[in-house]
N, C-alpha and C. Protein backbone atom coordinates (compact mmCIF):
# COMPACT_ATOMS: atom_id res chain seq x y z
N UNK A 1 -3.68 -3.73 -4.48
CA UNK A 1 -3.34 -3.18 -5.78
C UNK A 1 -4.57 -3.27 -6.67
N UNK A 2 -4.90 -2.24 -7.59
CA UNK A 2 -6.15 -2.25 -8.39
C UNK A 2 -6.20 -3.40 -9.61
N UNK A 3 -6.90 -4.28 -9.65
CA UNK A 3 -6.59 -4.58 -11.01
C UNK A 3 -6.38 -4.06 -12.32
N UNK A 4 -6.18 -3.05 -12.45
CA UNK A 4 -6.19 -2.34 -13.74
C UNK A 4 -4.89 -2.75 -13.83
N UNK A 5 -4.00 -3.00 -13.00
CA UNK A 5 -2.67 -3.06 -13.36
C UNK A 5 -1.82 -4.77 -12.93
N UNK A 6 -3.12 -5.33 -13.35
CA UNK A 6 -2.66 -6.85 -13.59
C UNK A 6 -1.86 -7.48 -15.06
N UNK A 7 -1.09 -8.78 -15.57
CA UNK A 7 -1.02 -8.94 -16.43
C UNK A 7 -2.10 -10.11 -17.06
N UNK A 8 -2.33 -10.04 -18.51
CA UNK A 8 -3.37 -10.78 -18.40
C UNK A 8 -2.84 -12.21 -19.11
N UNK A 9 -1.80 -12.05 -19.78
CA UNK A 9 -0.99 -12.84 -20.34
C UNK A 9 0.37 -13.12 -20.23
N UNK A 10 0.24 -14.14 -19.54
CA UNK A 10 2.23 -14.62 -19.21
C UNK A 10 3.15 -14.69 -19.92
N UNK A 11 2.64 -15.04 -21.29
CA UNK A 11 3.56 -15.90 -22.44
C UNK A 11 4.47 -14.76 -22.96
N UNK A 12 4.08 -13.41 -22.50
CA UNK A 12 5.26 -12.67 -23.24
C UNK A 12 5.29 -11.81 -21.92
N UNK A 13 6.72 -11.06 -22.57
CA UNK A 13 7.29 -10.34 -21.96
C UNK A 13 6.80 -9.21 -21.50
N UNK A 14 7.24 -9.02 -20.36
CA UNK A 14 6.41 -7.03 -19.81
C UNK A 14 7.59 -6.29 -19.00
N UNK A 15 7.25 -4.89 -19.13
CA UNK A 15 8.61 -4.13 -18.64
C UNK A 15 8.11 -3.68 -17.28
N UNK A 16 9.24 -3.47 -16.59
CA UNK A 16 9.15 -2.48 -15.35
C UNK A 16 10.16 -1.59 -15.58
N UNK A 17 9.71 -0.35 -15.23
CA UNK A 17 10.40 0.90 -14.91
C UNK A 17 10.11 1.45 -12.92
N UNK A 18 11.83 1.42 -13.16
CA UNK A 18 11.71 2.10 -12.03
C UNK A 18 12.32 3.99 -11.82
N UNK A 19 12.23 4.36 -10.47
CA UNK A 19 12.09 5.85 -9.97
C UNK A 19 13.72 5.49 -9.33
N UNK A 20 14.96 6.43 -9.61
CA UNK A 20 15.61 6.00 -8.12
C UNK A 20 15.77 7.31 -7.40
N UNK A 21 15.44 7.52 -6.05
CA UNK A 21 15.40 8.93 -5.29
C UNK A 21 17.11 9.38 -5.13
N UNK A 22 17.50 10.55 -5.38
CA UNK A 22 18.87 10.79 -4.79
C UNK A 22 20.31 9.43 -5.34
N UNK A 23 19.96 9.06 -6.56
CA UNK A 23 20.45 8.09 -7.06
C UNK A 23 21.44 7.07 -6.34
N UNK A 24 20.94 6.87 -5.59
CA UNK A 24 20.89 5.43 -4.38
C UNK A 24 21.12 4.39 -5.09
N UNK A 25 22.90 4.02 -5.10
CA UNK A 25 23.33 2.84 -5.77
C UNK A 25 22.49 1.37 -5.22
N UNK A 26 21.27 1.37 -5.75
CA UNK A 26 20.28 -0.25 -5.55
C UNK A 26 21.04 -1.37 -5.79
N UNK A 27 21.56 -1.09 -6.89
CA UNK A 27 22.40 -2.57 -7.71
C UNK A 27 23.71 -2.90 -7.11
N UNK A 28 24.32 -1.87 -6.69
CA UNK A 28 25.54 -2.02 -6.43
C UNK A 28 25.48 -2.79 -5.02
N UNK A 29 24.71 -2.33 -4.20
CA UNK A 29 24.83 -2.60 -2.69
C UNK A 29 24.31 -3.79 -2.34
N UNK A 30 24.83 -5.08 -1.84
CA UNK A 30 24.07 -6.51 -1.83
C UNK A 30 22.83 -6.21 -0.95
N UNK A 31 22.76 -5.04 0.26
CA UNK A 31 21.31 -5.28 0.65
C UNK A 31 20.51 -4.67 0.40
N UNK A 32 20.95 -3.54 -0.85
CA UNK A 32 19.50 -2.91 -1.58
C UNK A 32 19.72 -4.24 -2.38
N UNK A 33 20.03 -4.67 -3.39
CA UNK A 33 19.74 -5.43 -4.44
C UNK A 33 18.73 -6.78 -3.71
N UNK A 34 19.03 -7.42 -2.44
CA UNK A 34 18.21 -8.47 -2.16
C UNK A 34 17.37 -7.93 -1.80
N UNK A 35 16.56 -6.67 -1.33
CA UNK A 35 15.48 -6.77 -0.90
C UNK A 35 14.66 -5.98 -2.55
N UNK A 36 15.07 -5.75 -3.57
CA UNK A 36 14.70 -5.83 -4.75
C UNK A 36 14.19 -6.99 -5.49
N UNK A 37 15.22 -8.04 -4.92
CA UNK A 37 15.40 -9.55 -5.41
C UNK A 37 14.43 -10.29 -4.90
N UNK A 38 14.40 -10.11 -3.60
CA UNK A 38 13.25 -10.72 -2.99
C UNK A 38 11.36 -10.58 -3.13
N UNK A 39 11.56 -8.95 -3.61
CA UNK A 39 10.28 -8.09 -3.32
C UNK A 39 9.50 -9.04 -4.96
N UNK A 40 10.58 -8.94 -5.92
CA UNK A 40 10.57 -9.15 -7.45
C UNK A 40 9.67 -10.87 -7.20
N UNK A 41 10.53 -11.58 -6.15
CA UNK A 41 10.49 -13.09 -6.59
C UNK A 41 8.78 -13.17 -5.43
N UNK A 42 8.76 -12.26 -4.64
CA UNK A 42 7.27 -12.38 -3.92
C UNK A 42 5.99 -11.85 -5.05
N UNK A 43 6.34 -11.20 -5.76
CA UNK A 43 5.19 -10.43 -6.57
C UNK A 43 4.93 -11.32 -7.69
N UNK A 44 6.40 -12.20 -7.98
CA UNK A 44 5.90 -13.32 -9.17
C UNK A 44 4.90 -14.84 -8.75
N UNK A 45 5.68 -15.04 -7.17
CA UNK A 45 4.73 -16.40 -6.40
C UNK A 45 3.20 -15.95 -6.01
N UNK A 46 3.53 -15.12 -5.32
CA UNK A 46 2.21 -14.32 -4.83
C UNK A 46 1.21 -13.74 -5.93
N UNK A 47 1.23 -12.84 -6.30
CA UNK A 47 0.62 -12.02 -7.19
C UNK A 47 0.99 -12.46 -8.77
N UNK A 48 1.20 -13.28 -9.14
CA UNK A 48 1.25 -14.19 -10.45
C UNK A 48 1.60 -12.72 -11.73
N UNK A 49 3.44 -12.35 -11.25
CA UNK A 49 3.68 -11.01 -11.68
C UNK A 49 4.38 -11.45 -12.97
């Protein structure tokens, strides 16, 4: 990923927007939502999101 699209400051809040294709219930379905859940909680340990 480029850094241009790092955060540079933790202390506040930042948004994500997402795309949904063919409006593909994500939330509703427990195994779209965990691999959302999961992807979310790797990008915050990993990549300090």
């Amino acid at each position: 990923m480029a850094t241009k699209y790092r955060f540079g400051d933790s202390s506040i809040p930042h948004f994500i927007t997402l795309a949904v294709v063919n409006w593909i219930d994500v939330f509703s379905r427990e195994c779209y939502k965990e691999i959302i859940v999961e992807s979310l909680k790797f990008c915050i340990t990993e990549k300090g999101l």
